[in-house]
N, C-alpha and C. Protein backbone atom coordinates (compact mmCIF):
# COMPACT_ATOMS: atom_id res chain seq x y z
N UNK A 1 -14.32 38.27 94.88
CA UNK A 1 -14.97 36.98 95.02
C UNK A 1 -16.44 37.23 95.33
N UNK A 2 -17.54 36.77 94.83
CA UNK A 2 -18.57 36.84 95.18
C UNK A 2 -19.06 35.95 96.04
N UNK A 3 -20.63 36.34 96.81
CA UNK A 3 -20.83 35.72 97.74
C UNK A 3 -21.03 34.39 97.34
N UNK A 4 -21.92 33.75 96.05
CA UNK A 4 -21.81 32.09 95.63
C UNK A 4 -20.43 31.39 96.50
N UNK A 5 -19.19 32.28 95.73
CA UNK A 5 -18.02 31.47 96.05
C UNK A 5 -17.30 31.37 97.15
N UNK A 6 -17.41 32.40 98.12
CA UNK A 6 -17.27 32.60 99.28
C UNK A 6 -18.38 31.40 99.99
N UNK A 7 -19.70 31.18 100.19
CA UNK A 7 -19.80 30.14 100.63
C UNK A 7 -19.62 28.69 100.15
N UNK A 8 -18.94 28.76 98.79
CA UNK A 8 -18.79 27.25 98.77
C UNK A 8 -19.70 26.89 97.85
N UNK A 9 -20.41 27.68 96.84
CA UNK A 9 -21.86 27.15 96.23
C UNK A 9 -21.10 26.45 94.82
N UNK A 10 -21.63 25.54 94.85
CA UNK A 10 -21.07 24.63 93.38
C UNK A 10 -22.33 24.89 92.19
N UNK A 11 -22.39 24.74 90.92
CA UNK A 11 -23.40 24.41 89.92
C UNK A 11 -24.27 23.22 90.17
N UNK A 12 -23.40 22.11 90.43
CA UNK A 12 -23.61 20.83 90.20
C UNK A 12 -24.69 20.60 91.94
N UNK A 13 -24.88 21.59 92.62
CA UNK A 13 -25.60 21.26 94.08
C UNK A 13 -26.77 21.64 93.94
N UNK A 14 -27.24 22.74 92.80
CA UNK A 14 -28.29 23.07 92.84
C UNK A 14 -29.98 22.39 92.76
N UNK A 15 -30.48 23.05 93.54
CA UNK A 15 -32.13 22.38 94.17
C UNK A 15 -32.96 23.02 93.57
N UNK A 16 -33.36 23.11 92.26
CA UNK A 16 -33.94 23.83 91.86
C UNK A 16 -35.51 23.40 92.28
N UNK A 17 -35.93 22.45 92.64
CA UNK A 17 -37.62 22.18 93.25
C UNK A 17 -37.52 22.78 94.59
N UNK A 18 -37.07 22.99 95.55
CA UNK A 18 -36.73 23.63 97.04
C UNK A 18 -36.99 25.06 96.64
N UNK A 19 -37.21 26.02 97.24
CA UNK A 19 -36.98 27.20 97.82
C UNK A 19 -37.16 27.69 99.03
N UNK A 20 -36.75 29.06 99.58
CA UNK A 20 -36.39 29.39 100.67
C UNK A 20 -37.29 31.10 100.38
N UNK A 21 -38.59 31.18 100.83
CA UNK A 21 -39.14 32.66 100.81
C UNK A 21 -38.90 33.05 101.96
N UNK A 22 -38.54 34.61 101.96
CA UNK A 22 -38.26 35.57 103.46
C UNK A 22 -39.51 36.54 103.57
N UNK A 23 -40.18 36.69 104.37
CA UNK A 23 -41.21 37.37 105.11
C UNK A 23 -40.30 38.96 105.46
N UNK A 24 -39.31 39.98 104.69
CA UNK A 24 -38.01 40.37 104.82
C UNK A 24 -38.16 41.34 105.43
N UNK A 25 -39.37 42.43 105.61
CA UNK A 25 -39.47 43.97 106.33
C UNK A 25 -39.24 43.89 107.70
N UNK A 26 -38.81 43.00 108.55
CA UNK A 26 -38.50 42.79 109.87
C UNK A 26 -37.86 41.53 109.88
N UNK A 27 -36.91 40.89 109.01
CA UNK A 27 -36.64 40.09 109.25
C UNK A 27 -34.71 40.11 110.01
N UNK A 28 -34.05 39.46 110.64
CA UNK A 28 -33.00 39.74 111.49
C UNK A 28 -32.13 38.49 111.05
N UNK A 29 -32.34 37.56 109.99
CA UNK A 29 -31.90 36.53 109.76
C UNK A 29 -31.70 36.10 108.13
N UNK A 30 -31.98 37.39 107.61
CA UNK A 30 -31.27 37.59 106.17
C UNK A 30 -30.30 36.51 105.33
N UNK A 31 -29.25 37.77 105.83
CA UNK A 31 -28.05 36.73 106.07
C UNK A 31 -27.67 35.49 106.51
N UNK A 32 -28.38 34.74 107.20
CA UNK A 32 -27.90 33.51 107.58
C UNK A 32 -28.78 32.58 107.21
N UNK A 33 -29.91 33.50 106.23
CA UNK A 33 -31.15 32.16 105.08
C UNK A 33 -29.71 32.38 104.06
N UNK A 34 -29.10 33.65 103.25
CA UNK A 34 -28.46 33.09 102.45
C UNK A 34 -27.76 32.31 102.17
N UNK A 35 -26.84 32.57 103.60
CA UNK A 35 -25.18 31.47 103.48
C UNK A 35 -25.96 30.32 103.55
N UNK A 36 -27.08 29.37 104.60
CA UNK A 36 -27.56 28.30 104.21
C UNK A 36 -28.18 27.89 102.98
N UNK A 37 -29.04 28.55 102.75
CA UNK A 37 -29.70 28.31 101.44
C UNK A 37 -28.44 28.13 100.15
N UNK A 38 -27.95 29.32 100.14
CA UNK A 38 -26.50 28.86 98.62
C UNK A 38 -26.06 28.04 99.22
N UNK A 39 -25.16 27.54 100.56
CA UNK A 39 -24.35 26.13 100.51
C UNK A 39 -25.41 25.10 100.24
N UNK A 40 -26.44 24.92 100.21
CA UNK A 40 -27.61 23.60 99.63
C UNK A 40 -27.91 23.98 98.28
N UNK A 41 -27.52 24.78 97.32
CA UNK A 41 -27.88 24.86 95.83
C UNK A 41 -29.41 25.79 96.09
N UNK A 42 -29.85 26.12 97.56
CA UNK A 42 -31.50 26.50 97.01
C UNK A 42 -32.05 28.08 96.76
N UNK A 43 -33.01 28.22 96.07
CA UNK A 43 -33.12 29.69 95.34
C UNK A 43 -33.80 30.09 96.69
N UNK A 44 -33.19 31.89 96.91
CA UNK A 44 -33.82 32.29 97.70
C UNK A 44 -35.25 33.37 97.08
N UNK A 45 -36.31 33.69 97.73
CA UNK A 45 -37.02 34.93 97.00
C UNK A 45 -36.90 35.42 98.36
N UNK A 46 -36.81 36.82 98.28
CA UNK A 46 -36.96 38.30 99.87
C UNK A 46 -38.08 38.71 99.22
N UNK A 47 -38.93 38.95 100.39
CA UNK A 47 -40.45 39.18 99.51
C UNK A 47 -40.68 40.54 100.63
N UNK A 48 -40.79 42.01 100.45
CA UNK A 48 -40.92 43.01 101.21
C UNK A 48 -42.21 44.14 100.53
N UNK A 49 -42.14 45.12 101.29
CA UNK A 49 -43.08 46.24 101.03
C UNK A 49 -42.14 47.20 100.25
N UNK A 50 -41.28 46.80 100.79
CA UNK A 50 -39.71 48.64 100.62
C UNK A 50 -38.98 47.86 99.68
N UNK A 51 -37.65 48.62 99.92
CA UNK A 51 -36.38 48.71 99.37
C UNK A 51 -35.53 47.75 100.36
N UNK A 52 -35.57 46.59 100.21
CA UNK A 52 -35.02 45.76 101.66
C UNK A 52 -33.38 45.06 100.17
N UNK A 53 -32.46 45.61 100.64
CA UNK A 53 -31.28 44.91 99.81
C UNK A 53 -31.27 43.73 99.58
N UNK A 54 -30.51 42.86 98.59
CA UNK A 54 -30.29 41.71 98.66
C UNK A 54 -28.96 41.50 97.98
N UNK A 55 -28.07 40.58 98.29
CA UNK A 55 -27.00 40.44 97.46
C UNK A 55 -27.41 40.06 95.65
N UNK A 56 -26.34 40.49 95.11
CA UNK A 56 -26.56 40.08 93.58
C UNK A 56 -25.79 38.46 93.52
N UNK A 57 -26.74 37.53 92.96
CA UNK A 57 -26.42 36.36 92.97
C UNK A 57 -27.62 35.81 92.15
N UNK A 58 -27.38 34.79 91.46
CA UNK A 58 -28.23 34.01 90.58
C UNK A 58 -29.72 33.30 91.50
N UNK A 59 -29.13 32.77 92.82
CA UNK A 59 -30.24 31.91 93.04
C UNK A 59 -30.90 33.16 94.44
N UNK A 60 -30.89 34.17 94.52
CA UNK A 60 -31.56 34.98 95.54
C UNK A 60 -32.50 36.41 94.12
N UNK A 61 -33.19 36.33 95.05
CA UNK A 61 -34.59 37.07 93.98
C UNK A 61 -34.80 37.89 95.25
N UNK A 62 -35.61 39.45 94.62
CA UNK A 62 -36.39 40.13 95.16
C UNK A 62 -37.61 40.78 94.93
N UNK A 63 -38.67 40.47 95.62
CA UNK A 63 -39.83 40.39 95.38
C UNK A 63 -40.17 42.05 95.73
N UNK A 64 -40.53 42.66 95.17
CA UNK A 64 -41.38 44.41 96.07
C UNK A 64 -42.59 44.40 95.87
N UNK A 65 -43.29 43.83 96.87
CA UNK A 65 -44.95 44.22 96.81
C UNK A 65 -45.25 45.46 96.88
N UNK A 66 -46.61 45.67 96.57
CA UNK A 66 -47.43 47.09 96.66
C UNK A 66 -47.61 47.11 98.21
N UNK A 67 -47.79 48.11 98.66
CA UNK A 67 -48.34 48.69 99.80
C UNK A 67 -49.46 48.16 100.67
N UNK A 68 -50.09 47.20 100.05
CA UNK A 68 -51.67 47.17 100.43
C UNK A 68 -51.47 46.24 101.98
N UNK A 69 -52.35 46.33 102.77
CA UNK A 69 -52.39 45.15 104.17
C UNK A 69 -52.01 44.15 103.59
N UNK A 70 -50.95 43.23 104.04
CA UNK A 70 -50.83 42.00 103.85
C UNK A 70 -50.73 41.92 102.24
N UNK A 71 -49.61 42.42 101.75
CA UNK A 71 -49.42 41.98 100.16
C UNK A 71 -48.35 41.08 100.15
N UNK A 72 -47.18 41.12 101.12
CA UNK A 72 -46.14 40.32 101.35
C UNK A 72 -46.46 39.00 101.52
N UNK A 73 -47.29 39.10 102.23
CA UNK A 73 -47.85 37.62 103.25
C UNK A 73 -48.71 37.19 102.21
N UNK A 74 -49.56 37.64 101.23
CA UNK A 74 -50.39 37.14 100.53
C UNK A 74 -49.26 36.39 99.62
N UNK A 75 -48.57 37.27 98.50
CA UNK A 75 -47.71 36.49 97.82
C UNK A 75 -46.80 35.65 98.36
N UNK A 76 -46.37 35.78 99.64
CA UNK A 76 -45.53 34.35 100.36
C UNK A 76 -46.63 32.79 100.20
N UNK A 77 -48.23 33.13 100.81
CA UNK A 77 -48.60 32.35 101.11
C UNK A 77 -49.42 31.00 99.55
N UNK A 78 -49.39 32.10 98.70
CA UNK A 78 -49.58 31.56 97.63
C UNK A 78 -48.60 30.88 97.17
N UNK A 79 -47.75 31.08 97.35
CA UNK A 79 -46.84 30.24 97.09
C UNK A 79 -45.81 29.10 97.75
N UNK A 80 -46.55 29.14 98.85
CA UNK A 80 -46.27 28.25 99.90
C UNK A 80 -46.51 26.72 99.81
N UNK A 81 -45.63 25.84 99.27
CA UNK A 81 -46.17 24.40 99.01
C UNK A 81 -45.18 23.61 100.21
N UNK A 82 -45.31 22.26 99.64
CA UNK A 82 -44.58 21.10 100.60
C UNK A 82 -43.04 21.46 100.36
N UNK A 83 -42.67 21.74 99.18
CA UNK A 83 -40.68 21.97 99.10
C UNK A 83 -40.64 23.68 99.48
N UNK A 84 -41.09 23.94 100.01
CA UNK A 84 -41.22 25.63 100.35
C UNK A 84 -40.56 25.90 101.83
N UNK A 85 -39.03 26.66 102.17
CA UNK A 85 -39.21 27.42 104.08
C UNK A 85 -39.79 28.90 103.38
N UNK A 86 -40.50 28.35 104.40
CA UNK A 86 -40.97 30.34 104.61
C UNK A 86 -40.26 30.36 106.70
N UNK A 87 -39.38 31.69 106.01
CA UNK A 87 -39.24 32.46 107.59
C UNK A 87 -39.67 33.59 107.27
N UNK A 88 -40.71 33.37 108.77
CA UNK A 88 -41.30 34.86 109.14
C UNK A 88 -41.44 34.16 110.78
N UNK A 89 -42.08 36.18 111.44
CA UNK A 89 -42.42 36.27 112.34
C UNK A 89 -44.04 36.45 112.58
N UNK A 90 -44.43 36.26 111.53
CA UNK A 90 -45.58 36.76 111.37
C UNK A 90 -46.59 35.14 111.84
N UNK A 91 -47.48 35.44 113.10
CA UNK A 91 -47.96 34.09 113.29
C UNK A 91 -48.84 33.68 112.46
N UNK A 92 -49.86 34.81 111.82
CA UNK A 92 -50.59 34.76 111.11
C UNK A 92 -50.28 33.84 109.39
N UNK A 93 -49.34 34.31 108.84
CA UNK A 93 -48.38 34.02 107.62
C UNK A 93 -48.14 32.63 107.98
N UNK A 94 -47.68 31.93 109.42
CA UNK A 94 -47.28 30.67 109.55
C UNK A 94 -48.53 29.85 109.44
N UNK A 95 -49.37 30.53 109.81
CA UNK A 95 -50.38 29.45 110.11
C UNK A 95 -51.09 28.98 108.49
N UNK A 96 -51.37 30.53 107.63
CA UNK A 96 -51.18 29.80 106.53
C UNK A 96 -50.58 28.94 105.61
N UNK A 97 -49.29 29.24 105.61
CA UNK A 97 -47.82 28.45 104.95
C UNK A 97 -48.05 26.75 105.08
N UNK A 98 -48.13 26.62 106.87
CA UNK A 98 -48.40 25.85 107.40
C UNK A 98 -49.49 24.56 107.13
N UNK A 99 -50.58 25.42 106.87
CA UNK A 99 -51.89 24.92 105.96
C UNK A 99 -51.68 24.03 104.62
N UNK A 100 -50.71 24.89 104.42
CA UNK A 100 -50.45 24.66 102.81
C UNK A 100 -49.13 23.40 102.37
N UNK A 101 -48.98 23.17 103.56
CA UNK A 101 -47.86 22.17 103.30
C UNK A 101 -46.76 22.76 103.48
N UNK A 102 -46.19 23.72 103.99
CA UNK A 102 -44.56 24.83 103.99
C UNK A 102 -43.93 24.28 105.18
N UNK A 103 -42.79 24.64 104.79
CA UNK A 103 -42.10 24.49 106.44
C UNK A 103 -41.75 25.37 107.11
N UNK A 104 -42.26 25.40 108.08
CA UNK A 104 -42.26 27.07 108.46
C UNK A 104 -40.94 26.82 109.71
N UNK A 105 -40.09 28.68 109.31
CA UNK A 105 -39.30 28.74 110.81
C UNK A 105 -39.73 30.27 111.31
N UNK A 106 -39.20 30.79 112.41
CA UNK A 106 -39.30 31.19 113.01
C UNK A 106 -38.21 32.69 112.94
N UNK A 107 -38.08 33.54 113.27
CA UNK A 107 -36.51 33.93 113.43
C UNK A 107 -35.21 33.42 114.24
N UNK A 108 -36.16 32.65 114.80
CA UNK A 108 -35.56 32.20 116.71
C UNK A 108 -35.29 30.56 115.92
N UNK A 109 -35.48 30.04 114.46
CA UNK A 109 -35.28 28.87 114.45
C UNK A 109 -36.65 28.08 115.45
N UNK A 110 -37.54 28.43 115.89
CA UNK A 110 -38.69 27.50 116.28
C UNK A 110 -39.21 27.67 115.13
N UNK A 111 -39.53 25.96 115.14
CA UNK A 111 -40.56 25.86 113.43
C UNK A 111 -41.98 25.70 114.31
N UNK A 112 -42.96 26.03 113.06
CA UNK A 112 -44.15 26.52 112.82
C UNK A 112 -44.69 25.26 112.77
N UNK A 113 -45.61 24.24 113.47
CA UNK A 113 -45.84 22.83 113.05
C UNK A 113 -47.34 23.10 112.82
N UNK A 114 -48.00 21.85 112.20
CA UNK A 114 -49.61 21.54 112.48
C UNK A 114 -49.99 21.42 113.80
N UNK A 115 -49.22 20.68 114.54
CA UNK A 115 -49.27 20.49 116.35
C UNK A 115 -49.08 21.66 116.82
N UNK A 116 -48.16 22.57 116.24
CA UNK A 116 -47.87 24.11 117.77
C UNK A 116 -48.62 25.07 117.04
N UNK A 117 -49.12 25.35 115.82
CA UNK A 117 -49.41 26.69 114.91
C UNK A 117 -51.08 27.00 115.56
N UNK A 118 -51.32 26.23 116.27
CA UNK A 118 -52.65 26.86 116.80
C UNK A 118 -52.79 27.25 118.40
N UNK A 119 -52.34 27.30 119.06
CA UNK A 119 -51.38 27.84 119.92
C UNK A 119 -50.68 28.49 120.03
N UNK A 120 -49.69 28.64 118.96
CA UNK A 120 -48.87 30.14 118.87
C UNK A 120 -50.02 31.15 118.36
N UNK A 121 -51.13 30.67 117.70
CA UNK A 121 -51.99 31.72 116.87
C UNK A 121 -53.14 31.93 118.69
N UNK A 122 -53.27 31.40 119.33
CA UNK A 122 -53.96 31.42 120.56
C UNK A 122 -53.50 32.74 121.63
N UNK A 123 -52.29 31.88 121.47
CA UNK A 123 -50.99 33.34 122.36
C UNK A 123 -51.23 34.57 121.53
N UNK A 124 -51.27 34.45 120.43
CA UNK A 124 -50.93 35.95 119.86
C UNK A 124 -52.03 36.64 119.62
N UNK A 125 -52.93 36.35 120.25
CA UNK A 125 -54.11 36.48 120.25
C UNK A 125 -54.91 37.15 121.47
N UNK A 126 -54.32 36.36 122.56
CA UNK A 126 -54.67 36.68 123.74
C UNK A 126 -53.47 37.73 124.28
N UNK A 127 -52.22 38.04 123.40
CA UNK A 127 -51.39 38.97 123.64
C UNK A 127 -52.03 40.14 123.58
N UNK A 128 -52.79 40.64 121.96
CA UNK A 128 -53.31 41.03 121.33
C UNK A 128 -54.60 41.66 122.53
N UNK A 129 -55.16 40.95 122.73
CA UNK A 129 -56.33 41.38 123.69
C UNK A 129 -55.45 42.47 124.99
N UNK A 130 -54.81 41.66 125.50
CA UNK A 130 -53.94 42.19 126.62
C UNK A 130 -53.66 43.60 125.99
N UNK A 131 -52.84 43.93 124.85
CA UNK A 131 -52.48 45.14 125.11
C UNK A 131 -53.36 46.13 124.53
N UNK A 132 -54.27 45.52 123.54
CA UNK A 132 -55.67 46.19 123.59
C UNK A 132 -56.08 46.81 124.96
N UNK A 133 -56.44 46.49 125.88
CA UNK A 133 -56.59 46.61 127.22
C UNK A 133 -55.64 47.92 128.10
N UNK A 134 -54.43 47.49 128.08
CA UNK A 134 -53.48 48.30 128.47
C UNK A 134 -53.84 49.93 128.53
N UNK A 135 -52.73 50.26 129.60
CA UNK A 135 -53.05 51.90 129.70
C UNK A 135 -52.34 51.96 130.53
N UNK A 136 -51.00 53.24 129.40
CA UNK A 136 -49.83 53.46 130.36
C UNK A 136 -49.03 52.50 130.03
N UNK A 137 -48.13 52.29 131.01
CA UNK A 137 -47.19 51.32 130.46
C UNK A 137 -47.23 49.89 129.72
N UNK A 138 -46.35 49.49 128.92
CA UNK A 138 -46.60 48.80 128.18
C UNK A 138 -46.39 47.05 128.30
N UNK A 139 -47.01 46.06 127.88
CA UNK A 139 -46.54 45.06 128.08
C UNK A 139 -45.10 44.64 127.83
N UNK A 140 -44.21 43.46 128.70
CA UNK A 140 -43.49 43.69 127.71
C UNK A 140 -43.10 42.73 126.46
N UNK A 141 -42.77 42.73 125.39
CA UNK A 141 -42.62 42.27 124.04
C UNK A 141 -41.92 40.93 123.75
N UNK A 142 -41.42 40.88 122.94
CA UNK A 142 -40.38 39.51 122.76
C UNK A 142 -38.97 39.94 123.72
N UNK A 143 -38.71 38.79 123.83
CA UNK A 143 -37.34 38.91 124.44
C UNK A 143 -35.96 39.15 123.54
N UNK A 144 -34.95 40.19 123.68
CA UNK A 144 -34.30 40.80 122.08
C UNK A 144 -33.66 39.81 121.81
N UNK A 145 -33.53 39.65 120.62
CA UNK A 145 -32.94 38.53 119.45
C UNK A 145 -31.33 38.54 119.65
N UNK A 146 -30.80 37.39 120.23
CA UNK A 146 -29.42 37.48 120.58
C UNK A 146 -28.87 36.24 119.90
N UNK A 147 -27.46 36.08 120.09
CA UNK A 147 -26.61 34.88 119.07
C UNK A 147 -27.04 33.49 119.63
N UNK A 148 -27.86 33.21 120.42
CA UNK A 148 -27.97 31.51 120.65
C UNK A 148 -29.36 31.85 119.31
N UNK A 149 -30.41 32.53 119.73
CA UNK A 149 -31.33 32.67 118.41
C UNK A 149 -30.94 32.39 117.17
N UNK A 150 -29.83 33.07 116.90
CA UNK A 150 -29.41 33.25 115.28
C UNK A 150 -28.68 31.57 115.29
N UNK A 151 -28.16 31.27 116.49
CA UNK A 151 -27.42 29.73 115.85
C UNK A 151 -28.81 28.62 115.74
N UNK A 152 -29.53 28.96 116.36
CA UNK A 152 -30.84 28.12 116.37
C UNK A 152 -31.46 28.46 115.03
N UNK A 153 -31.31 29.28 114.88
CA UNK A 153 -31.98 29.65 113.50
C UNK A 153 -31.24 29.06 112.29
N UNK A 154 -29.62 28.88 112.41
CA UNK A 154 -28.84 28.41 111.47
C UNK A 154 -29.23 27.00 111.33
N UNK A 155 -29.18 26.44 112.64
CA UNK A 155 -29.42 25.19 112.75
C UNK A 155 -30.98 24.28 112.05
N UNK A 156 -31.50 25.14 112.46
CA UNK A 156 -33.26 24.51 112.34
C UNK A 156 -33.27 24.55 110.91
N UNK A 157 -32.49 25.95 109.97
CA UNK A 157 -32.82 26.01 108.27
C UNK A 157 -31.93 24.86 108.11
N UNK A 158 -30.88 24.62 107.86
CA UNK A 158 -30.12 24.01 107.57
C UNK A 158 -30.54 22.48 107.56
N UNK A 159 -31.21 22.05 108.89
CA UNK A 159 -31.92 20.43 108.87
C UNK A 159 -33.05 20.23 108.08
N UNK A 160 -33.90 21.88 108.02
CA UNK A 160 -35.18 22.07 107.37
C UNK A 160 -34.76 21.17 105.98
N UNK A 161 -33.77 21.92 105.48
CA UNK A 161 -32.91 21.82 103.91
C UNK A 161 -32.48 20.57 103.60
N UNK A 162 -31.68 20.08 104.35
CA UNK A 162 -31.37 18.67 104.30
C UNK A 162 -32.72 17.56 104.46
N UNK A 163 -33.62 17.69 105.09
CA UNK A 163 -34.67 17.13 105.27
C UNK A 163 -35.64 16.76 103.62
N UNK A 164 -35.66 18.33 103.80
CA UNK A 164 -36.68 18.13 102.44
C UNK A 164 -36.02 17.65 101.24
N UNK A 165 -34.63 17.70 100.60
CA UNK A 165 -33.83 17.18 99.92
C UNK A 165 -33.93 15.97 100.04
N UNK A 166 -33.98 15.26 101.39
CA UNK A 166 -33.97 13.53 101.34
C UNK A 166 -35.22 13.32 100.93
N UNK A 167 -36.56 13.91 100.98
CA UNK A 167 -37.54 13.17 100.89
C UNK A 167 -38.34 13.67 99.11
C-alpha cells in the first residue's frame, strides 16, 4: 500500500492552487507536512542543499539546490505567494515568505505573522549579538523539540490548509 492510500488521499480532493514548501536540511516535521498535506489533496515541494529523502508519491517533489548561502531560502522565497505554507525555522526565510503573502509555520506550529515576524527577527538578532559576545560556555539554545511541538505543528498546518481552501 502506498503512502497516498494509507493516508486516505482521494483524486477527487486534490488542491492543485495550494502548496506546502519545506525549508528540509533541519527540518523535524517532514513527516507530519506529508500525512497533512496528502489528506487535503496539496502538493508538497522539500526544498534542501543534500540528499534529504522523500517518499515516492505524485503530489510531494524534491527540490536539490546548489550549495551557495541561502539557495534553499532563495528558491522557497520566490516562490512564496498568498496559497503558499512555507515551514521553516529559519527567521530570516519567514520574514520574507511573510512579505510576500505565505503562510508561514514554524516547526513548533507557531505561525510567522505580519504582527510577530518583526520581533521574532528582533530576538534573533539580539540572540545573535549575545553569542557573538560569549566566551566559554555557551548560551543556551532552543528548548528540544518534543511531542506537544509536533501536535502543535499538526494542528496549526492542518487549520493553515483548511483556511486557505475556504478562502
Amino acid at each position: 500500500m502506498g503512502l497516498g492510500e494509507r493516508l486516505g488521499r482521494r483524486a477527487d480532493t486534490l488542491v492543485p492552487a495550494l502548496a506546502v514548501h519545506i525549508d528540509a536540511d533541519a527540518c523535524p516535521v517532514k513527516e507530519e507536512v506529508y500525512k497533512v498535506a496528502l489528506r487535503h489533496g496539496v502538493p508538497v515541494t522539500v526544498v534542501s542543499n543534500g540528499g534529504v529523502r522523500v517518499p515516492q508519491h505524485p503530489l510531494i517533489a524534491r527540490v536539490t539546490v546548489g550549495e551557495a548561502f541561502d539557495a534553499a531560502d532563495d528558491w522557497i522565497a520566490e516562490r512564496a505567494t498568498a496559497g503558499v505554507v512555507v515551514v521553516t525555522g529559519d527567521i530570516l526565510l519567514a520574514e520574507r515568505c511573510v512579505k510576500a503573502g505565505a503562510t508561514v509555520l514554524a516547526h513548533d506550529g507557531r505561525p510567522f505573522t505580519a504582527s510577530s515576524i518583526g520581533a521574532a527577527v528582533a530576538t534573533r538578532a539580539i540572540m545573535a549579538d549575545l553569542r557573538a559576545g560569549m566566551t566559554g560556555d555557551r548560551i543556551g539554545g532552543p528548548k528540544p523539540f518534543d511531542k506537544a511541538d509536533r501536535a502543535r505543528f499538526l494542528q496549526a498546518l492542518d487549520a493553515a490548509l483548511v483556511r486557505l481552501k475556504r478562502s
